[in-house]
PDB file of N, CA and C in Angstrom:
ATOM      1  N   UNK A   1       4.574  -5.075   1.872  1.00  0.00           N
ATOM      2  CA  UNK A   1       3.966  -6.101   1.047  1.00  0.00           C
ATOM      3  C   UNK A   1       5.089  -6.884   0.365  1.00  0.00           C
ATOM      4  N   UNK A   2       5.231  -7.860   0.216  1.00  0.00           N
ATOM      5  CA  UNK A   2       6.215  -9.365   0.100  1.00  0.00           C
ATOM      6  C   UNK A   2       5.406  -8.569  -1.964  1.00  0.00           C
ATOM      7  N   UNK A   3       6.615  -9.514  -2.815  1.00  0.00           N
ATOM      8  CA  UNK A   3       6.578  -8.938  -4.125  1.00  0.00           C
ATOM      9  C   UNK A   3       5.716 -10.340  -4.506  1.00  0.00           C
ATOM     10  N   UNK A   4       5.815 -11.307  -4.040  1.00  0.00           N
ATOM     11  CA  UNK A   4       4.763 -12.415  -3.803  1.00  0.00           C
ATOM     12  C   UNK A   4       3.821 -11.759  -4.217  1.00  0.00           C
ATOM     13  N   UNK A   5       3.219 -10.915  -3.315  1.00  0.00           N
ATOM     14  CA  UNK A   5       1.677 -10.927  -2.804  1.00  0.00           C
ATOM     15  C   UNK A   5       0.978  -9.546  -4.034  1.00  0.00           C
ATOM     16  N   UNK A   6       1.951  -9.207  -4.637  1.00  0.00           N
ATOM     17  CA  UNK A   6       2.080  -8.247  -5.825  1.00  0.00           C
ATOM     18  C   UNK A   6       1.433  -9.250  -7.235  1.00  0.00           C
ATOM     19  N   UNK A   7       2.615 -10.146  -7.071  1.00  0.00           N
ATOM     20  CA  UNK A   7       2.467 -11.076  -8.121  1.00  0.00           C
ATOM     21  C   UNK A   7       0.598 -11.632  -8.031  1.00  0.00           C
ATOM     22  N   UNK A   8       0.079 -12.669  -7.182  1.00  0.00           N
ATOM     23  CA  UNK A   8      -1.017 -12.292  -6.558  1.00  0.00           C
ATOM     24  C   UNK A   8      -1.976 -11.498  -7.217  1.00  0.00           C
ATOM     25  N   UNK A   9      -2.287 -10.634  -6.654  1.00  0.00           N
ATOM     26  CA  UNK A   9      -3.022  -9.722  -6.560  1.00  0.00           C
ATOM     27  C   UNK A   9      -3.233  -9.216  -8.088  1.00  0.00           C
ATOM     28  N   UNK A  10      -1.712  -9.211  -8.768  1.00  0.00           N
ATOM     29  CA  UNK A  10      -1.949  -8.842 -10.543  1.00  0.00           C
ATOM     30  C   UNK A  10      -2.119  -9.588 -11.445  1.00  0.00           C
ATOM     31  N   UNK A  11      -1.909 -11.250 -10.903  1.00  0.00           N
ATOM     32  CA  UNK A  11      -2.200 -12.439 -11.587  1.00  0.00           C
ATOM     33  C   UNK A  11      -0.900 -11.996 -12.941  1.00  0.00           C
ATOM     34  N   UNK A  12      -0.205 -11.730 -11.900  1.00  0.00           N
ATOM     35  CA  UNK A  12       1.246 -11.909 -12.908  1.00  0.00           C
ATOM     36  C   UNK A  12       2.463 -13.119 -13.162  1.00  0.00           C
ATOM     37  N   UNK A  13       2.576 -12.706 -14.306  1.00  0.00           N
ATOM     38  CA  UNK A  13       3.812 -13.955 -14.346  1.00  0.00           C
ATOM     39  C   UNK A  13       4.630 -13.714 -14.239  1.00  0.00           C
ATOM     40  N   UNK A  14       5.324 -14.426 -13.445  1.00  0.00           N
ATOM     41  CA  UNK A  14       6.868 -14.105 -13.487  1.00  0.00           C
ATOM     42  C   UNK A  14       8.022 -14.292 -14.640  1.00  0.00           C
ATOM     43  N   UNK A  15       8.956 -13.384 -15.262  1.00  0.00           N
ATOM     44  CA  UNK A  15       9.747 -13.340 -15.771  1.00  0.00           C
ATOM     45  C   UNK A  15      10.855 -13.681 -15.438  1.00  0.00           C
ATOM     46  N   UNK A  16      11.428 -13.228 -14.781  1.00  0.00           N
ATOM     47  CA  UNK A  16      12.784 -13.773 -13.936  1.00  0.00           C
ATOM     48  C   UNK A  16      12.764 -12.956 -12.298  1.00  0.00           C
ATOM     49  N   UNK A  17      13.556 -13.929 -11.941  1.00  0.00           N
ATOM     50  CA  UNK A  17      13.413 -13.148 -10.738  1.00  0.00           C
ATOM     51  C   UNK A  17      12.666 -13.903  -9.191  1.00  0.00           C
ATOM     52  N   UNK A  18      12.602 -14.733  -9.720  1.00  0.00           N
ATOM     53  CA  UNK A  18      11.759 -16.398  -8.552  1.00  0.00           C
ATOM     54  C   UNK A  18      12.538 -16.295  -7.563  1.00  0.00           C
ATOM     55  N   UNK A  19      13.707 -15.878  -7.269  1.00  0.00           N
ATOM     56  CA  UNK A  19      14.141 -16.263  -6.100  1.00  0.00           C
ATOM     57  C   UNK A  19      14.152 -14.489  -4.760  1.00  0.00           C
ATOM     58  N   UNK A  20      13.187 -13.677  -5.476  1.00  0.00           N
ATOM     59  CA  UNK A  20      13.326 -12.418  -4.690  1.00  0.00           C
ATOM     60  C   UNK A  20      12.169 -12.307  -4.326  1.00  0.00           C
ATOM     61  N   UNK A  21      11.100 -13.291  -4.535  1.00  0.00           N
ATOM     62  CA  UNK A  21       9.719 -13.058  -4.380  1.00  0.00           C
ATOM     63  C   UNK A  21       9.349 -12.615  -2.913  1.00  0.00           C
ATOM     64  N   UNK A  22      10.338 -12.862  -1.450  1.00  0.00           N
ATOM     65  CA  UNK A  22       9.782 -12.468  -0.480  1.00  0.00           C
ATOM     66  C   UNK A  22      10.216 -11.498   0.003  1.00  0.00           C
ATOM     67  N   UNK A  23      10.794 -10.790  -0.818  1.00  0.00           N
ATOM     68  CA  UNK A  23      11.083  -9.439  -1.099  1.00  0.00           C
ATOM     69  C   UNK A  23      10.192  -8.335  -0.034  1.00  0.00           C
ATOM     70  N   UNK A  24      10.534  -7.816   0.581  1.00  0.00           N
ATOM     71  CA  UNK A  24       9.500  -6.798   1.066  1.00  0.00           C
ATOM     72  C   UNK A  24       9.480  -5.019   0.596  1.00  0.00           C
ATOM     73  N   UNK A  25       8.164  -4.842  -0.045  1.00  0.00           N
ATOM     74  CA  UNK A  25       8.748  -3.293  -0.705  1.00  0.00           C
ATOM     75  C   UNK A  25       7.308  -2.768   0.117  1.00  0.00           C
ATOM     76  N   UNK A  26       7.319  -1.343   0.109  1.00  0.00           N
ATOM     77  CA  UNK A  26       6.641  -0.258   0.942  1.00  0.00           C
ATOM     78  C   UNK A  26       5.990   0.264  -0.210  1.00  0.00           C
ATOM     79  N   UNK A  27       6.240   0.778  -1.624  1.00  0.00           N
ATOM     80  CA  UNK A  27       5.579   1.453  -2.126  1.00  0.00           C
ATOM     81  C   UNK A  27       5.627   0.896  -3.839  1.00  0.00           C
ATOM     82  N   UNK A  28       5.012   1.999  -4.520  1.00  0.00           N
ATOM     83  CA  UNK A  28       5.004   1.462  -6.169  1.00  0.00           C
ATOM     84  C   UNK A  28       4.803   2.992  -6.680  1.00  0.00           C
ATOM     85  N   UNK A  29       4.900   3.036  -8.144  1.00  0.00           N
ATOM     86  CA  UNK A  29       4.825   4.023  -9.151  1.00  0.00           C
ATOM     87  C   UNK A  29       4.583   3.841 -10.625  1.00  0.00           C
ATOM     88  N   UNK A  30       3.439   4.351 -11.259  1.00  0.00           N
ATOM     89  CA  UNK A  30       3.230   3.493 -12.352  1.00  0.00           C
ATOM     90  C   UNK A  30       3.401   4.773 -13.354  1.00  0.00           C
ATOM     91  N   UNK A  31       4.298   4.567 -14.678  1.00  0.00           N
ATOM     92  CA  UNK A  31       4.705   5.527 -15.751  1.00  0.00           C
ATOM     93  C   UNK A  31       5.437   4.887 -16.889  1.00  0.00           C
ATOM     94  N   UNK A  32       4.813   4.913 -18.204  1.00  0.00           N
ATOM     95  CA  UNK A  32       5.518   4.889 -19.324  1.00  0.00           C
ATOM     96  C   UNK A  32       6.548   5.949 -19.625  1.00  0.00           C
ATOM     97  N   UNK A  33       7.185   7.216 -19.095  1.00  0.00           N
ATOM     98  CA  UNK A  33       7.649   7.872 -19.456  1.00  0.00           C
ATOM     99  C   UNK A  33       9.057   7.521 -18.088  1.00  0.00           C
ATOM    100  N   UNK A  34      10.268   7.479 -18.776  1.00  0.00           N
ATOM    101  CA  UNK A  34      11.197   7.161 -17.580  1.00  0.00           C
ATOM    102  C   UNK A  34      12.051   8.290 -17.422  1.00  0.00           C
ATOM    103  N   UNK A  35      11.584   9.564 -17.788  1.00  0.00           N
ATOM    104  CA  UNK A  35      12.219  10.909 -17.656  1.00  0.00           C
ATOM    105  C   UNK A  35      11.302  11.451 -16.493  1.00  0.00           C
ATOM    106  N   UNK A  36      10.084  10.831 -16.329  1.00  0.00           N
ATOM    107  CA  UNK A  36       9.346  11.300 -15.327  1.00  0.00           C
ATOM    108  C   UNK A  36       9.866   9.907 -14.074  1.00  0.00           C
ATOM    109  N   UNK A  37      10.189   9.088 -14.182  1.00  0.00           N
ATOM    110  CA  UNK A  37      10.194   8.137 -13.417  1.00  0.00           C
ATOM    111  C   UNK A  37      12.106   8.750 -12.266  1.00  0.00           C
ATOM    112  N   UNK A  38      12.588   9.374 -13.667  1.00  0.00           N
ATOM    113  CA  UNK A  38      13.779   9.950 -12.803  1.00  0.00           C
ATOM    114  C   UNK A  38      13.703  10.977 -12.220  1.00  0.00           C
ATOM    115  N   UNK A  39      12.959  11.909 -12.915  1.00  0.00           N
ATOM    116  CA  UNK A  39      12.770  13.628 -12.400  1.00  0.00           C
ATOM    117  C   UNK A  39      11.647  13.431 -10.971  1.00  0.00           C
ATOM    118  N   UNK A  40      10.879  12.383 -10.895  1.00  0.00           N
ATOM    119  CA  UNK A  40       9.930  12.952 -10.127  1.00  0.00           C
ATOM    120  C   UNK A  40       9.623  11.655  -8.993  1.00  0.00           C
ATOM    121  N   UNK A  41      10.264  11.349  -9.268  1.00  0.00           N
ATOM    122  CA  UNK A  41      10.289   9.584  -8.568  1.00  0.00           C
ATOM    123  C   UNK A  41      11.743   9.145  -7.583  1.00  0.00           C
ATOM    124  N   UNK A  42      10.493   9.110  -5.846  1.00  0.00           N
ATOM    125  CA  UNK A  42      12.144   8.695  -4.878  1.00  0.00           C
ATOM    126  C   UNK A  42      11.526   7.603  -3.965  1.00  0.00           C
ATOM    127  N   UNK A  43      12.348   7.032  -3.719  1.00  0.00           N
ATOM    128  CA  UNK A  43      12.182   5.815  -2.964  1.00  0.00           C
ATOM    129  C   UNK A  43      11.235   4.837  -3.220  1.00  0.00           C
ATOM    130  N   UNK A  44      10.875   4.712  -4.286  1.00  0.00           N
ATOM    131  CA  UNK A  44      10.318   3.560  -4.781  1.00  0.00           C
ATOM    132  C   UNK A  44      10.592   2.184  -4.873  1.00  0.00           C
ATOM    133  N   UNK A  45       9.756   0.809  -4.839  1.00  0.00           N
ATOM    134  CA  UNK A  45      10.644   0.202  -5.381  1.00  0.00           C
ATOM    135  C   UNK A  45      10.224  -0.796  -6.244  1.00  0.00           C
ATOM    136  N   UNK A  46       8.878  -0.626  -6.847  1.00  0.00           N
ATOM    137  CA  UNK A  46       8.116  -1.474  -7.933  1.00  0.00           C
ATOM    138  C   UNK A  46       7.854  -0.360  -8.700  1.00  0.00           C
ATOM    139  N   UNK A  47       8.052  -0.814 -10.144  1.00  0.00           N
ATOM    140  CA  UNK A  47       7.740   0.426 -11.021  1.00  0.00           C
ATOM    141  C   UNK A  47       6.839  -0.423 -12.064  1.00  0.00           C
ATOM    142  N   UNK A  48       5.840   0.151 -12.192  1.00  0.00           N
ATOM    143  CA  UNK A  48       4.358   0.018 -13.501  1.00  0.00           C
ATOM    144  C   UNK A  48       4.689   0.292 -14.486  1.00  0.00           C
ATOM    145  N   UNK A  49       4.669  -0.366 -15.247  1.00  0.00           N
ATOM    146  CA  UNK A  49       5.316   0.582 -16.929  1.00  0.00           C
ATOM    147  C   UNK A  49       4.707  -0.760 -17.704  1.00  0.00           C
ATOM    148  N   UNK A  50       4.053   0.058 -19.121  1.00  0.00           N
ATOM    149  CA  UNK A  50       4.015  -0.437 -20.389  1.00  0.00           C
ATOM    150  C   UNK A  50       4.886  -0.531 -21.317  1.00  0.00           C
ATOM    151  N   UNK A  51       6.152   0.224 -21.357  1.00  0.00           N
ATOM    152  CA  UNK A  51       7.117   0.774 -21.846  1.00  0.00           C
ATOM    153  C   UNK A  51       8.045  -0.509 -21.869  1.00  0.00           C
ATOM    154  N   UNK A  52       8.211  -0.812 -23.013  1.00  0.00           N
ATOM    155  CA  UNK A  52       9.242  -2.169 -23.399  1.00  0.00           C
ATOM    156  C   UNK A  52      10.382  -2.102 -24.098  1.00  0.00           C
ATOM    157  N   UNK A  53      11.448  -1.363 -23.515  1.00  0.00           N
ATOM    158  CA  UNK A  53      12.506  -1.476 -23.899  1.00  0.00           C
ATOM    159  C   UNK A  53      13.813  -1.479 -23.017  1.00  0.00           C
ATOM    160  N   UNK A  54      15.166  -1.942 -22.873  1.00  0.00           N
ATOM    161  CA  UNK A  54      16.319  -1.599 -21.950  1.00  0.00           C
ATOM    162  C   UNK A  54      16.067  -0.598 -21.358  1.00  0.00           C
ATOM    163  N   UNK A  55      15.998   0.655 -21.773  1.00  0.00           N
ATOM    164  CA  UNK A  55      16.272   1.796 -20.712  1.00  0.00           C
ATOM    165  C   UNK A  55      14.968   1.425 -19.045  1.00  0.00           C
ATOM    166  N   UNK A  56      14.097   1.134 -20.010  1.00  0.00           N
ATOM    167  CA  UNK A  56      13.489   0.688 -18.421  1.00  0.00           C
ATOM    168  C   UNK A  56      14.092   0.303 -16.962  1.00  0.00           C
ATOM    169  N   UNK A  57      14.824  -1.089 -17.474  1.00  0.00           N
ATOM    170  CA  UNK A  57      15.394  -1.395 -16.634  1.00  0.00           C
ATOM    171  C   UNK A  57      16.484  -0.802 -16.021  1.00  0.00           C
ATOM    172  N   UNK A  58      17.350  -0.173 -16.882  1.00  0.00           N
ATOM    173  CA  UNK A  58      18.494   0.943 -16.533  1.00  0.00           C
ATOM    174  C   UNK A  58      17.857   1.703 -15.747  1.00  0.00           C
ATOM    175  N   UNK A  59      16.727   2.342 -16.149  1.00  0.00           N
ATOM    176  CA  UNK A  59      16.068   3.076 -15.143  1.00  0.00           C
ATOM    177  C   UNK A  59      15.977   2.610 -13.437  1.00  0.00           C
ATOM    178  N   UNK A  60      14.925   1.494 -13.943  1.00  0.00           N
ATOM    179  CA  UNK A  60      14.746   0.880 -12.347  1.00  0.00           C
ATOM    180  C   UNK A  60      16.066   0.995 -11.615  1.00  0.00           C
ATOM    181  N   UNK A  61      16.849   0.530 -12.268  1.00  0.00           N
ATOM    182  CA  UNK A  61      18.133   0.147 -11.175  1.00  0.00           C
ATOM    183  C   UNK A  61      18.957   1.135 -11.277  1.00  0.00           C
ATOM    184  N   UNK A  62      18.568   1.838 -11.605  1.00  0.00           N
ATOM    185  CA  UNK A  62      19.131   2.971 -10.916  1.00  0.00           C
ATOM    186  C   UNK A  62      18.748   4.239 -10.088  1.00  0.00           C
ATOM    187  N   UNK A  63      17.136   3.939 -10.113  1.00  0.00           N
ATOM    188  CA  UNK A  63      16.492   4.406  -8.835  1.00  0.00           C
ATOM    189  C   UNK A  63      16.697   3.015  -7.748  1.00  0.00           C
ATOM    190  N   UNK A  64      17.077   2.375  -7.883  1.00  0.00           N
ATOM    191  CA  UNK A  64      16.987   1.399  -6.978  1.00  0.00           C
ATOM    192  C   UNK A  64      15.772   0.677  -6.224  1.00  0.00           C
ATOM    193  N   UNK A  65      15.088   0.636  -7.859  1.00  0.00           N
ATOM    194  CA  UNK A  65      14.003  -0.193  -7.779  1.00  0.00           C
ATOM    195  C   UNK A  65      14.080  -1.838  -7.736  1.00  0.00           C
ATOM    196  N   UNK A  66      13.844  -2.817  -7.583  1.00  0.00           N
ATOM    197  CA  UNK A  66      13.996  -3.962  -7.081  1.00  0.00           C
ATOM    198  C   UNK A  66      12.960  -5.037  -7.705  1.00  0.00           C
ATOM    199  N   UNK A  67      11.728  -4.600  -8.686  1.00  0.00           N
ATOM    200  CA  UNK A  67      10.514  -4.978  -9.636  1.00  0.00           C
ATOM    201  C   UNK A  67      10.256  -4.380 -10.616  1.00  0.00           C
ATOM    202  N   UNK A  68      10.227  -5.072 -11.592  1.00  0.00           N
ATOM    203  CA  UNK A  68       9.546  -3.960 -12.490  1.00  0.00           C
ATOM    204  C   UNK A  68       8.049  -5.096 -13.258  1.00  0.00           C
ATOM    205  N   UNK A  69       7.064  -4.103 -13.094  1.00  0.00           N
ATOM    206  CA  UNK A  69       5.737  -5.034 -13.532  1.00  0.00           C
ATOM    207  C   UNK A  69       5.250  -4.422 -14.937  1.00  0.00           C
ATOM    208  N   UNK A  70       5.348  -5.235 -15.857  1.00  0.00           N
ATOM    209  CA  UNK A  70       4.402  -4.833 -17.361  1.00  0.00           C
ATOM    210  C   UNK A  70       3.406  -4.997 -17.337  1.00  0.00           C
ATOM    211  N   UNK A  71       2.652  -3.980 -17.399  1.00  0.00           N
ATOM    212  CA  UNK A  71       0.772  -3.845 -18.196  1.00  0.00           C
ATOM    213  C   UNK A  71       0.685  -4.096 -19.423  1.00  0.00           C
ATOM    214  N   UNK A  72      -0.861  -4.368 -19.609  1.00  0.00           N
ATOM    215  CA  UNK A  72      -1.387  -4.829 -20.984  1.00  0.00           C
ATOM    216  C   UNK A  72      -0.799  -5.683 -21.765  1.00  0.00           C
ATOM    217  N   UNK A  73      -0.069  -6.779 -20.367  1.00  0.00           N
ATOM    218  CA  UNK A  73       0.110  -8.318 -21.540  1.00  0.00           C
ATOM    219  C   UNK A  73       1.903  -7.972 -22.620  1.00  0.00           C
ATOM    220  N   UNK A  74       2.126  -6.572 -22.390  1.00  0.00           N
ATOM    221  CA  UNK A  74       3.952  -6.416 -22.865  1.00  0.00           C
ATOM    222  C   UNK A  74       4.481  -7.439 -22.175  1.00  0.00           C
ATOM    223  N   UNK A  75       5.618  -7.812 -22.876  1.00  0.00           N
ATOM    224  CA  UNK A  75       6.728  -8.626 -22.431  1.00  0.00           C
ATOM    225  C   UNK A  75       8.021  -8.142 -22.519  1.00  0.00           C
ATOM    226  N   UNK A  76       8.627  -8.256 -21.596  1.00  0.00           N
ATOM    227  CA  UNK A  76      10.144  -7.801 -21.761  1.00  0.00           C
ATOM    228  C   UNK A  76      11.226  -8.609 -22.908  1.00  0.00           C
ATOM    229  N   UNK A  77      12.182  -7.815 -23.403  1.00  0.00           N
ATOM    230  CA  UNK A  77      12.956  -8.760 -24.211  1.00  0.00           C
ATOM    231  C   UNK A  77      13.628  -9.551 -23.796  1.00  0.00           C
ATOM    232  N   UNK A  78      14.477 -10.723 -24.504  1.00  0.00           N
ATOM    233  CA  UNK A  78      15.744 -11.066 -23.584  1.00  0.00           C
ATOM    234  C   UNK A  78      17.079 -10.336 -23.059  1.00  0.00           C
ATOM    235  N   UNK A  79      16.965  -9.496 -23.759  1.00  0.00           N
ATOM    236  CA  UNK A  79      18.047  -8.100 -23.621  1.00  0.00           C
ATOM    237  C   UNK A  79      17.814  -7.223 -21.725  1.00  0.00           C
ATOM    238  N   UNK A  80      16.682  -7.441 -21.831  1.00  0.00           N
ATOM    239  CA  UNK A  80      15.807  -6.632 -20.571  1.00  0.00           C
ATOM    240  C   UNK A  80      15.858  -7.979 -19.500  1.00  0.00           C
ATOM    241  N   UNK A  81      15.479  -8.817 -19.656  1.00  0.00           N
ATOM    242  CA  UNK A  81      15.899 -10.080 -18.706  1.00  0.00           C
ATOM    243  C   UNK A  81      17.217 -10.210 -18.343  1.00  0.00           C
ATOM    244  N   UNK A  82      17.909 -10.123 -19.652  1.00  0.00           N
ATOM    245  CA  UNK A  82      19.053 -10.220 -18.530  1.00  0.00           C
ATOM    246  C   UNK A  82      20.028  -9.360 -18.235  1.00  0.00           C
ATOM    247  N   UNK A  83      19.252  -8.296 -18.051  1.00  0.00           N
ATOM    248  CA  UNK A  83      19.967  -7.249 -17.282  1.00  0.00           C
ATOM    249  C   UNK A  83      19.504  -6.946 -16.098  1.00  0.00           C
ATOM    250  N   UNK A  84      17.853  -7.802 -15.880  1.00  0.00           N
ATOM    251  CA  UNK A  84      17.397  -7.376 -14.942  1.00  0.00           C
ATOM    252  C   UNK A  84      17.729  -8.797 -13.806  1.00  0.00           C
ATOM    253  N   UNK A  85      18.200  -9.648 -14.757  1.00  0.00           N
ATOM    254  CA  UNK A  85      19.149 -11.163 -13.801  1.00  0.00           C
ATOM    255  C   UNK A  85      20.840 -10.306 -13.404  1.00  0.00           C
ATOM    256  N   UNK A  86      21.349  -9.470 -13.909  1.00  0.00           N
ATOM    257  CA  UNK A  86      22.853  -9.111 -13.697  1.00  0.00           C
ATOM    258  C   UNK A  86      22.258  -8.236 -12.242  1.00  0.00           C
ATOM    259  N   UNK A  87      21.099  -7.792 -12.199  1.00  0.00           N
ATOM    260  CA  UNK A  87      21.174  -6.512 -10.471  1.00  0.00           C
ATOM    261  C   UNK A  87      19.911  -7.543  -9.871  1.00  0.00           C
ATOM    262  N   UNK A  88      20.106  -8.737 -10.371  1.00  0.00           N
ATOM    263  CA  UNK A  88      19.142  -8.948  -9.078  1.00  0.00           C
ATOM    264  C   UNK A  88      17.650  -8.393  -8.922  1.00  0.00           C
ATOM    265  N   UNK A  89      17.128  -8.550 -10.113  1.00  0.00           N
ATOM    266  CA  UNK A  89      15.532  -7.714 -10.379  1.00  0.00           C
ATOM    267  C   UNK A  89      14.830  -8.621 -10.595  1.00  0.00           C
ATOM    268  N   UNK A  90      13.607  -8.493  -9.987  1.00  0.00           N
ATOM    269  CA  UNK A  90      11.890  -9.112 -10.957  1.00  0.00           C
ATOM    270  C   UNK A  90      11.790  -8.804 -11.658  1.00  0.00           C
ATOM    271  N   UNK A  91      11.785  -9.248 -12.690  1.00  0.00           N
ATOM    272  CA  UNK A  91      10.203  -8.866 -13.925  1.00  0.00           C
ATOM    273  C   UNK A  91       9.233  -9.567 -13.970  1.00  0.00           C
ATOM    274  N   UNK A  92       7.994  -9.395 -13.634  1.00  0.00           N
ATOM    275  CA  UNK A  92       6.860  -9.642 -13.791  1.00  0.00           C
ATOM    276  C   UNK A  92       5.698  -9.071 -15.162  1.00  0.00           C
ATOM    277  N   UNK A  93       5.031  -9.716 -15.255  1.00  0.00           N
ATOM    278  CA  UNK A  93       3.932  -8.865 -16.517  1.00  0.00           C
ATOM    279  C   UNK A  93       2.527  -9.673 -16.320  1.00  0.00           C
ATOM    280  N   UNK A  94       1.340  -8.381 -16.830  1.00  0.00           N
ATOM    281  CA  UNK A  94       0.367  -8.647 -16.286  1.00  0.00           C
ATOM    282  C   UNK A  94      -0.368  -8.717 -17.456  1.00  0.00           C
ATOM    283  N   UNK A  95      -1.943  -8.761 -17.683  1.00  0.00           N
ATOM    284  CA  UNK A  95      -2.711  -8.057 -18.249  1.00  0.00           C
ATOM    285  C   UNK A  95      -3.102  -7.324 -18.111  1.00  0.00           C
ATOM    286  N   UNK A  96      -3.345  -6.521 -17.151  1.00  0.00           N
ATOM    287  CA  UNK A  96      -4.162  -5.889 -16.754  1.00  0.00           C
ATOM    288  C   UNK A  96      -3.319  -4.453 -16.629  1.00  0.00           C
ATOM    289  N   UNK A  97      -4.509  -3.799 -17.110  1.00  0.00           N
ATOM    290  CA  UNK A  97      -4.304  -2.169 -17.409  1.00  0.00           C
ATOM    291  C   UNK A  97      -3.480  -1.295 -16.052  1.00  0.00           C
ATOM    292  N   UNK A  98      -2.814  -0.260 -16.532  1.00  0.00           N
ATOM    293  CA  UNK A  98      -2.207   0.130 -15.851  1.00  0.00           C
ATOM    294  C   UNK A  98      -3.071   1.067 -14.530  1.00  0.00           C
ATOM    295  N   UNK A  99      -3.913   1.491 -14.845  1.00  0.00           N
ATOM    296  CA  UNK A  99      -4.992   2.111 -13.751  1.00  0.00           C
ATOM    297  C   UNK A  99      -4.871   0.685 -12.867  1.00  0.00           C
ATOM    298  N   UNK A 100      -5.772  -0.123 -13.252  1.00  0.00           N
ATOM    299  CA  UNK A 100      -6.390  -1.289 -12.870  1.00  0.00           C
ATOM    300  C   UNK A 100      -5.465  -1.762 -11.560  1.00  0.00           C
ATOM    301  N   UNK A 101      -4.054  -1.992 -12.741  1.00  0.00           N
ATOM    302  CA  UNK A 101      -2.964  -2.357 -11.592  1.00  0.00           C
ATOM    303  C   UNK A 101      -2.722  -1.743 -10.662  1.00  0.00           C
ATOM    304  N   UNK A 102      -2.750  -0.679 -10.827  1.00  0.00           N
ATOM    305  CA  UNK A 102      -1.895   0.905  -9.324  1.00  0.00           C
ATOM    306  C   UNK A 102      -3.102   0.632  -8.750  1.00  0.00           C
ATOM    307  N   UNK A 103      -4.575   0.447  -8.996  1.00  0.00           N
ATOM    308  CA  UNK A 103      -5.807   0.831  -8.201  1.00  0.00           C
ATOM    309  C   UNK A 103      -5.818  -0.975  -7.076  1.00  0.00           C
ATOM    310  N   UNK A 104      -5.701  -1.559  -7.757  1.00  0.00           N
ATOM    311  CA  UNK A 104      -5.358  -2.460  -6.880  1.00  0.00           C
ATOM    312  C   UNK A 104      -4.287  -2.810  -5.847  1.00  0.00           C
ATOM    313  N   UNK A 105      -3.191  -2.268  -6.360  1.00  0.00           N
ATOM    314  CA  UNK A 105      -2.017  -2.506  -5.143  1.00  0.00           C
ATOM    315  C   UNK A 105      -2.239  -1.135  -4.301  1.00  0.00           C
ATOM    316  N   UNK A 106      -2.907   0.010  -5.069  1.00  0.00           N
ATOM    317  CA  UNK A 106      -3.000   0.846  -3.601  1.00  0.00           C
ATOM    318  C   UNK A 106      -4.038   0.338  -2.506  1.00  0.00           C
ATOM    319  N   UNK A 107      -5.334  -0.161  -3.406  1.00  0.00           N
ATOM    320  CA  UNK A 107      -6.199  -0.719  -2.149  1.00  0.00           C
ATOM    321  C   UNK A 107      -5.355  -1.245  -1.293  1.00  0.00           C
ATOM    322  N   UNK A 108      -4.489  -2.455  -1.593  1.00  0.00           N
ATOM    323  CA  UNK A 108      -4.138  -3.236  -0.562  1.00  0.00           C
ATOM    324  C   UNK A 108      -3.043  -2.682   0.349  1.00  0.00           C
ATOM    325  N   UNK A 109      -3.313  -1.669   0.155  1.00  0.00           N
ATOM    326  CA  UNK A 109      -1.994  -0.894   0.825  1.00  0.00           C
ATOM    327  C   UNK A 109      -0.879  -0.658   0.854  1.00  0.00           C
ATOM    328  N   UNK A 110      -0.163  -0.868  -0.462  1.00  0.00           N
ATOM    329  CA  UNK A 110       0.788  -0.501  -1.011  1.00  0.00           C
ATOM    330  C   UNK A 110       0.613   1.272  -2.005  1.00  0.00           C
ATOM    331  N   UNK A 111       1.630   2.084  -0.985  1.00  0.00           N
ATOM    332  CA  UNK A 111       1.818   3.424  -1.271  1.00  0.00           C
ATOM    333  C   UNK A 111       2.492   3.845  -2.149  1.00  0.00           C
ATOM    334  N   UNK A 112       2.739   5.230  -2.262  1.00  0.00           N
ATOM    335  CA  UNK A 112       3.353   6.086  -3.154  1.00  0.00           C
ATOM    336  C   UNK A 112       4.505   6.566  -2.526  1.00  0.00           C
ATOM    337  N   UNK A 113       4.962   5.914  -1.495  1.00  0.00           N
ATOM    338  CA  UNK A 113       5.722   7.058  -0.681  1.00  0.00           C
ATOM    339  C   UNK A 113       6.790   8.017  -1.620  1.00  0.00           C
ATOM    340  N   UNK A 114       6.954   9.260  -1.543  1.00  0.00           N
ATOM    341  CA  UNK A 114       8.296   9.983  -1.090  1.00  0.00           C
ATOM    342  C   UNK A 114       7.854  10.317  -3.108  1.00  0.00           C
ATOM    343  N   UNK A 115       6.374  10.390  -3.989  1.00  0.00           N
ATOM    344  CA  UNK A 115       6.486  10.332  -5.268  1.00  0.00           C
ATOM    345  C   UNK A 115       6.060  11.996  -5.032  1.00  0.00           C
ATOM    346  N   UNK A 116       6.349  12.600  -6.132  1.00  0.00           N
ATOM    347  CA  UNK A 116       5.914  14.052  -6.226  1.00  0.00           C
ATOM    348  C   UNK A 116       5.302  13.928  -7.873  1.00  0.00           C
ATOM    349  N   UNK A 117       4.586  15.183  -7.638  1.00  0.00           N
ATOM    350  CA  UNK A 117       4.512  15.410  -9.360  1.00  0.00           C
ATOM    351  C   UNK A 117       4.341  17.085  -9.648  1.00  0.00           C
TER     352      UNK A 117
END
């Protein structure tokens, strides 16, 4: 699934990150907690989070995630933008609840691959 068709589907806005939109990723993972996002989380490469602060993004990129999408209308800081402009990241943000979101990109067939719990 193109990160386009993410955007789409969550009626998200884009934050930064316009020029990676045809991006192609295989799976997603949605968690406010980024101790679980490291301990239990592989090959991902869109991560769900409500969770609004830097380490997020430290996180993502260093699982070598490539998106990161906010629920419930959070916004990232400018601190978080542009760190997520220094590796080459999306940020996107939605309204819509974090169930809501994962339940929709799994319909469309975007997986969990390679997640444990």
């Amino acid at each position: 699934m193109k990160i386009s068709q993410i955007q789409e589907l969550l009626e998200a806005e884009i934050v930064c990150g316009e020029d990676q939109l045809n991006r192609e990723v295989s799976s997603a993972c949605g968690s406010d907690m980024m101790s679980d996002v490291l301990a239990y989380v592989k090959d991902q490469a869109v991560l769900l989070t409500g969770l609004v602060n830097p380490q997020v993004v430290r996180t993502a990129e260093m699982m070598d995630m490539i998106c990161v999408v906010f629920v419930r209308s959070k916004a990232p800081t400018e601190e978080m933008i542009a760190l997520a402009k220094e590796h080459g990241m999306v940020l996107m943000k939605t309204c819509k609840r974090m169930y809501e979101a994962c339940g929709k990109l799994y319909a469309s067939g975007l997986g969990a691959k390679g997640a444990t719990v």
